[in-house]
Protein backbone atom coordinates (compact mmCIF):
# COMPACT_ATOMS: atom_id res chain seq x y z
CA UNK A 1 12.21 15.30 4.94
CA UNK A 2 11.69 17.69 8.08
CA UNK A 3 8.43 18.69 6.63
CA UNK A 4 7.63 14.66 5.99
CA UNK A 5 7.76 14.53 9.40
CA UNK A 6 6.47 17.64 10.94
CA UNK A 7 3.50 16.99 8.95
CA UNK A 8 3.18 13.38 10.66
CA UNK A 9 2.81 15.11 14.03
CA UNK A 10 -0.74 16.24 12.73
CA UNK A 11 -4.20 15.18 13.22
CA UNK A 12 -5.21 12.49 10.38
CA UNK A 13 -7.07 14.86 8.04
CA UNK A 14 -4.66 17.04 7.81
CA UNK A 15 -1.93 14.47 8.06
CA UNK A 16 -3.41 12.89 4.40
CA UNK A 17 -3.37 16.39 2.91
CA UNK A 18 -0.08 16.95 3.58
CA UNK A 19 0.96 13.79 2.67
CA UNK A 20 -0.89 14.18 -0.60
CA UNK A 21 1.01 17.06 -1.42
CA UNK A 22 4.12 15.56 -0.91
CA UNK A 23 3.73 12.94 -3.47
CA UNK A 24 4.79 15.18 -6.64
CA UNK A 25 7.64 16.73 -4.78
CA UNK A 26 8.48 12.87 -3.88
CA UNK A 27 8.38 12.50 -7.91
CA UNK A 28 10.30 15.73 -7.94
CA UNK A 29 13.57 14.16 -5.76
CA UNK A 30 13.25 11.34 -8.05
CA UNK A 31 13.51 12.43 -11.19
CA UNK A 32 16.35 14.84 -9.75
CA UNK A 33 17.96 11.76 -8.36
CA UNK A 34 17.94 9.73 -11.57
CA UNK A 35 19.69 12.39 -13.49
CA UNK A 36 22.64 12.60 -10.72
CA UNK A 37 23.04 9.25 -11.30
CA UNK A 38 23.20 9.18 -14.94
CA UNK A 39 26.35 11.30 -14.66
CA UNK A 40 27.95 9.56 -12.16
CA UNK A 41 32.13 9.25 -12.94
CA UNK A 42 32.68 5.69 -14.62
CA UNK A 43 35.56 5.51 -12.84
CA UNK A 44 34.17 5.78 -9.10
CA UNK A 45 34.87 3.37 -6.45
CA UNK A 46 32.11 0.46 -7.39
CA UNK A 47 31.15 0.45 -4.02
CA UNK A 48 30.12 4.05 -4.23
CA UNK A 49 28.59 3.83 -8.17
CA UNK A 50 26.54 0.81 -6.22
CA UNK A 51 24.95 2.82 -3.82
CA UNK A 52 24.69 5.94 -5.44
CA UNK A 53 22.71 3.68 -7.88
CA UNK A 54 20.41 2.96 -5.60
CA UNK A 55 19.67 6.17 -4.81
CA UNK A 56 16.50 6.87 -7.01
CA UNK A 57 14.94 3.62 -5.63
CA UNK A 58 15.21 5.28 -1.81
CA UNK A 59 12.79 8.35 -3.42
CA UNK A 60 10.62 5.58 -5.21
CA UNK A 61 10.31 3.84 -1.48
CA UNK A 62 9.09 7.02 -0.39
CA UNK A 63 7.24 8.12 -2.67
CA UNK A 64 5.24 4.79 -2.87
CA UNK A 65 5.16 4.79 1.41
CA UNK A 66 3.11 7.99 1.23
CA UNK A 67 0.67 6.89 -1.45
CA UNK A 68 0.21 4.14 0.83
CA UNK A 69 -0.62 6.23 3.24
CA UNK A 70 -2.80 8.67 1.28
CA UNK A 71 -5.31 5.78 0.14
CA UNK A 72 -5.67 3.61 3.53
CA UNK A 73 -6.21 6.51 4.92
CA UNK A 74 -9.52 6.94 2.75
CA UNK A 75 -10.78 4.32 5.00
CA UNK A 76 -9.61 5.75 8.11
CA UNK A 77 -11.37 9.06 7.67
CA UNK A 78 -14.06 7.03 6.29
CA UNK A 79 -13.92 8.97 3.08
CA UNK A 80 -15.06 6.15 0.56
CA UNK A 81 -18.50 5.76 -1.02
CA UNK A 82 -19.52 1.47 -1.18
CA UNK A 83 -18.41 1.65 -5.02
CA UNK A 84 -14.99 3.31 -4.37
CA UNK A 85 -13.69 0.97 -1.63
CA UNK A 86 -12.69 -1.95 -4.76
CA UNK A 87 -10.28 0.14 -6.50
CA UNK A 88 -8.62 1.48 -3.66
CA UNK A 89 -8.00 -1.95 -2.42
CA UNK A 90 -6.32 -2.45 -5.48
CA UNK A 91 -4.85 0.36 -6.15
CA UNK A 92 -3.14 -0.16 -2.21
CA UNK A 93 -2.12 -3.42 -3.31
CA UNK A 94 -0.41 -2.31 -6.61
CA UNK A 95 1.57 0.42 -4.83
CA UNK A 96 2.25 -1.87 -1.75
CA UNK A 97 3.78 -4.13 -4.67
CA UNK A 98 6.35 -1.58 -5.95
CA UNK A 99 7.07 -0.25 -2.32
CA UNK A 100 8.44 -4.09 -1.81
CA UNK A 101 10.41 -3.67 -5.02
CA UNK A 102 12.35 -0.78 -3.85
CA UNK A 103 13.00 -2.50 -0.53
CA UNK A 104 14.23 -5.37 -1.93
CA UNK A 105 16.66 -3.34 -4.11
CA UNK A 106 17.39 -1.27 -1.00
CA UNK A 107 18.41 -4.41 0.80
CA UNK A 108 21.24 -5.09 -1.31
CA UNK A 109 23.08 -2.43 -0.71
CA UNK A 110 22.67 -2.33 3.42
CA UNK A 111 24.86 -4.29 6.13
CA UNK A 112 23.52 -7.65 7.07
CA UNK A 113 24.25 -7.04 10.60
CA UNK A 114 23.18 -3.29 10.42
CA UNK A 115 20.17 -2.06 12.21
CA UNK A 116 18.24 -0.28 8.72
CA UNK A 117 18.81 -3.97 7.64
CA UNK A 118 16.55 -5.47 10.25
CA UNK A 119 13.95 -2.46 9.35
CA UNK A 120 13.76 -2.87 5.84
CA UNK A 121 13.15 -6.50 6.67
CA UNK A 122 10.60 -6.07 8.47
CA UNK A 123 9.17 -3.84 5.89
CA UNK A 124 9.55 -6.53 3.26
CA UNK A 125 7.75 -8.59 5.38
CA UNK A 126 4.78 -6.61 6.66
CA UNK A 127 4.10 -4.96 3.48
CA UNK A 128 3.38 -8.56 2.02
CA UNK A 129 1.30 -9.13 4.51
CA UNK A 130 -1.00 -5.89 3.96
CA UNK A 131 -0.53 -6.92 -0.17
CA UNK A 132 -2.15 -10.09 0.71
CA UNK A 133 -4.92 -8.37 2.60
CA UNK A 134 -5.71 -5.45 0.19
CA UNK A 135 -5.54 -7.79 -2.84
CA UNK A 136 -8.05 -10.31 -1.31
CA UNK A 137 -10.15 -7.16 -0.37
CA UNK A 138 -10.45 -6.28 -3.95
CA UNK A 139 -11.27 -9.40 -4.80
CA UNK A 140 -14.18 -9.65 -2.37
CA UNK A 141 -15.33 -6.14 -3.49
CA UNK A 142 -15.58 -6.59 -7.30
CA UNK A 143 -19.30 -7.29 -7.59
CA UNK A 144 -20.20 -3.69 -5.66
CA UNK A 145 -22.00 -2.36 -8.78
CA UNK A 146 -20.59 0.54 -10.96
CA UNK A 147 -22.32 3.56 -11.91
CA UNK A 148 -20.43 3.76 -15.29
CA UNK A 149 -19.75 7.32 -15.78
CA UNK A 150 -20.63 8.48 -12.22
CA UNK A 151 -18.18 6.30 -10.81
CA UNK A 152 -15.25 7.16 -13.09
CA UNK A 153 -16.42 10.85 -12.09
CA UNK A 154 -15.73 10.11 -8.74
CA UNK A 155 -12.71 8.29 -9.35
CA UNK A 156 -11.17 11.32 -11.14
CA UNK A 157 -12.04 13.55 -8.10
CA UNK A 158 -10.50 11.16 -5.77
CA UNK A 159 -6.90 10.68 -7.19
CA UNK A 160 -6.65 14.40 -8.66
CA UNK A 161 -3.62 14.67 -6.95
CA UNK A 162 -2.25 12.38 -9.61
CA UNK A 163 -3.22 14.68 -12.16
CA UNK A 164 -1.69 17.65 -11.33
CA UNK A 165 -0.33 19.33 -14.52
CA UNK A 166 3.07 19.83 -12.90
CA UNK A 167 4.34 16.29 -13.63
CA UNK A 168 4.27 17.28 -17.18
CA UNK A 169 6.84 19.72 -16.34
CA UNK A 170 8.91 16.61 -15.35
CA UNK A 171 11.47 14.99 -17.72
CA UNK A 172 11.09 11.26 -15.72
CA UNK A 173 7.35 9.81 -16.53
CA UNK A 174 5.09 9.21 -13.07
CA UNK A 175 5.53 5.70 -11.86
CA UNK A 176 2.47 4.14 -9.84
CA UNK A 177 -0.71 6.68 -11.14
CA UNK A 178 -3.91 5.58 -10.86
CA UNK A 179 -5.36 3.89 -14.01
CA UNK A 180 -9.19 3.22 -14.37
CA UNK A 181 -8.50 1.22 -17.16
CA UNK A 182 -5.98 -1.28 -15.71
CA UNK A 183 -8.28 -2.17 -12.71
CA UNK A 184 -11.41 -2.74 -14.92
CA UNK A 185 -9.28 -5.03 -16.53
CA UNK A 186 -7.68 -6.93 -13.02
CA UNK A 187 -11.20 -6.45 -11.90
CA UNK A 188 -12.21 -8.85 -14.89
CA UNK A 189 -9.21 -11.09 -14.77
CA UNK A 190 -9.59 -11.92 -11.13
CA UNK A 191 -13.53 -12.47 -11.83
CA UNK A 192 -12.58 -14.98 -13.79
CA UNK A 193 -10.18 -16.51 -11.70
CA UNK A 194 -10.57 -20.22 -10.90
CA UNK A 195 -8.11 -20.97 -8.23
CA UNK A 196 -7.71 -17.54 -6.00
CA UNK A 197 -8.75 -18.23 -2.27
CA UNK A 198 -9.78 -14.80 -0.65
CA UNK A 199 -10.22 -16.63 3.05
CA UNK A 200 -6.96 -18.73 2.19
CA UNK A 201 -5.18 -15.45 1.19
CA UNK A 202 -5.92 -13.31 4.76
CA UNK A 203 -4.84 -16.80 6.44
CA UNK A 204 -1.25 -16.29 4.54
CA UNK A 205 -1.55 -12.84 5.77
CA UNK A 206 -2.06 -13.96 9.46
CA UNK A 207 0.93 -16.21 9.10
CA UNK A 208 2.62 -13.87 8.42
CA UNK A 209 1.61 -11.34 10.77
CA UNK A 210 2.05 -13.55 14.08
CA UNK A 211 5.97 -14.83 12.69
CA UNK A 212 6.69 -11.05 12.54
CA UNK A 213 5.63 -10.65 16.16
CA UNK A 214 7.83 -13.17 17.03
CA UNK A 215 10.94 -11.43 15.80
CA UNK A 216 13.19 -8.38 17.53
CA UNK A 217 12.00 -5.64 17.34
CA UNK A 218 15.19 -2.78 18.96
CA UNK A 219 15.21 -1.25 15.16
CA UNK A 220 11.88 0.17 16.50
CA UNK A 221 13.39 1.97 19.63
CA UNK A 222 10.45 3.07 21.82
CA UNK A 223 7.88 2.47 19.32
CA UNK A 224 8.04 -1.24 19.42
CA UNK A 225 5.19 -1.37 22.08
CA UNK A 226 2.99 0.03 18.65
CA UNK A 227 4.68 -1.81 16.15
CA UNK A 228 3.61 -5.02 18.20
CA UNK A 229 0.24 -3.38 18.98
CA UNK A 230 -0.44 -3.05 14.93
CA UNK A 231 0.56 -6.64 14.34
CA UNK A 232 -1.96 -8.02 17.09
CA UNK A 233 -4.47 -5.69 15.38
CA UNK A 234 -3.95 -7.25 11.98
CA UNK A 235 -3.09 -10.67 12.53
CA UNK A 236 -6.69 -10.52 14.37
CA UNK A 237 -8.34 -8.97 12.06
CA UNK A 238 -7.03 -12.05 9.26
CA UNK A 239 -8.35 -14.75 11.71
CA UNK A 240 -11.61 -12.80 11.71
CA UNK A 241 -11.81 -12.29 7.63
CA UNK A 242 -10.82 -15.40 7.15
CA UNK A 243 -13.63 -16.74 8.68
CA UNK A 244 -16.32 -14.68 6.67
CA UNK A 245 -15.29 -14.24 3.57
CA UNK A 246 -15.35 -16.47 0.72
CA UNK A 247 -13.15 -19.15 -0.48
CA UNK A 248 -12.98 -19.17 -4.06
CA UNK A 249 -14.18 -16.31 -6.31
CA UNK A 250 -17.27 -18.46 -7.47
CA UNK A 251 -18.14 -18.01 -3.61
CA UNK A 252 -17.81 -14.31 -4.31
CA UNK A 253 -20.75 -14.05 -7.28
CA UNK A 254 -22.67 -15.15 -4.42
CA UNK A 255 -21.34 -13.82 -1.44
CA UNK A 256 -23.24 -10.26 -0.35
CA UNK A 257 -20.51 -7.89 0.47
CA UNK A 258 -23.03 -5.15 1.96
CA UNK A 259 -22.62 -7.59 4.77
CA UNK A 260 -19.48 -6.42 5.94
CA UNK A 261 -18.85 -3.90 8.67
CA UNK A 262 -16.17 -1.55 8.73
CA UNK A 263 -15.31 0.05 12.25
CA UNK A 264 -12.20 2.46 12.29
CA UNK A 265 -12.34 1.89 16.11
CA UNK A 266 -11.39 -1.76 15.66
CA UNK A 267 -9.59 -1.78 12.51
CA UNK A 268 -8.70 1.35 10.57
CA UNK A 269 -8.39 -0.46 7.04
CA UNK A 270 -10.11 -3.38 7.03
CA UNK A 271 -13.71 -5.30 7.74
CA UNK A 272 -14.13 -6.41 11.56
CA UNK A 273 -17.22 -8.32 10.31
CA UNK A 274 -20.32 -9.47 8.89
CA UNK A 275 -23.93 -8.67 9.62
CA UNK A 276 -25.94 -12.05 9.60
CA UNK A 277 -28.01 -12.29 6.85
């Protein structure tokens, strides 16, 4: 944990390298975790057996915060070819989906009236908000053309950090890797899709967004002036999106997604805009 932070403290480059070598030892603790808890004393307090229970999930939060991290980051450091941006938008939103999971698992086990309490709800909260925003994202981004065996090339070099042959070393199977194969096949389910609202979805987001900046915010200590500074960023960035991109995924067929502009200076993960055509 020291070195999860230390490594924080660094510039973003070599912030995402670090944090993409923490994700196996993240898998590490967990797998380490689940078989502490598979031996835990039937007859413990079931207080104790409750949270100790819970334990793995804490590892699987973490674990699922830094791949977070690692991919949003890709559009930070403006590291994505056109092609690549689709799958990490869904990729982002799958692992966004399980770091929710965990929280909400987390949450039963914490004091109402505690301060981690308040924290994890906010996390609960923001993180669907970013879910809502990556998954429409993909969804806009499905028609930027493939180049078959080029582009699963790339993919491969991407996410080799989820390939590393050390996880087979591992009793516990990987949760969250990468697949190929299971976003070709969202990427054709959501094509098909017949009632999804991209513009409606980033207007949920906003929603959202601005509640959340109406709530307290002392969990956050003297970094509440940024948490609020994030949510302003975001909830802007919605009302913008909202506005350009389509409303149903007919609209997207037809919409021209070169159009949008991505400026890290405005917003680090998202489009600020659209070129007229």
């Amino acid at each position: 944990m020291t070195s999860h932070v230390r490594g924080l403290w660094s510039n973003p480059p070599r912030r995402r390298r670090h944090l993409v070598k923490s994700i196996l030892n993240w898998h590490t603790l967990y797998d380490s975790l689940l078989k502490m808890t598979s031996n835990v004393d039937e007859n413990v307090d079931p207080a104790v057996d409750n949270v100790l229970r819970r334990l793995p999930a804490t590892a699987l939060a973490w674990r699922s915060s830094t791949i977070r991290d690692v991919v949003l980051s890709g559009f930070q450091l403006e590291l994505y070819s056109p092609e690549e941006k689709c799958f990490a938008y869904w990729y982002a939103s799958r692992v966004i989906k399980a770091h929710i999971a965990s929280i909400n698992d987390l949450l039963t086990i914490v004091d109402a009236n505690a301060e981690p309490h308040a924290e994890l709800r906010f996390q609960h909260e923001f993180m669907s908000a970013l879910r809502i925003m990556c998954t429409a994202m993909f969804s806009v981004t499905i028609h930027i053309p493939f180049r078959g065996r080029h582009s699963h090339s790339n993919f491969l070099r991407r996410y080799k950090w989820a390939f590393r042959h050390e996880y087979g070393d591992i009793r516990t199977l990987a949760t969250l890797q990468p697949s190929w194969e299971q976003f070709l096949e969202a990427r054709t389910e959501r094509s098909n899709s017949e009632s999804y609202s991209p513009s409606d979805s980033v207007r949920l987001a906003g929603d959202i967004l601005v509640q959340l900046m109406e709530s307290s915010f002392d969990w956050a200590g003297p970094w509440a002036g940024e948490v609020v500074q994030l949510l302003h960023m975001l909830a802007d960035n919605c009302e913008v999106l909202a506005r350009i991109i389509p409303s149903s995924m007919p609209d997207v067929s037809r919409f021209e997604v070169s159009r949008l502009k991505w400026d890290v200076e405005k917003s680090p993960w998202f489009p600020v805009g659209c070129d007229e055509p």
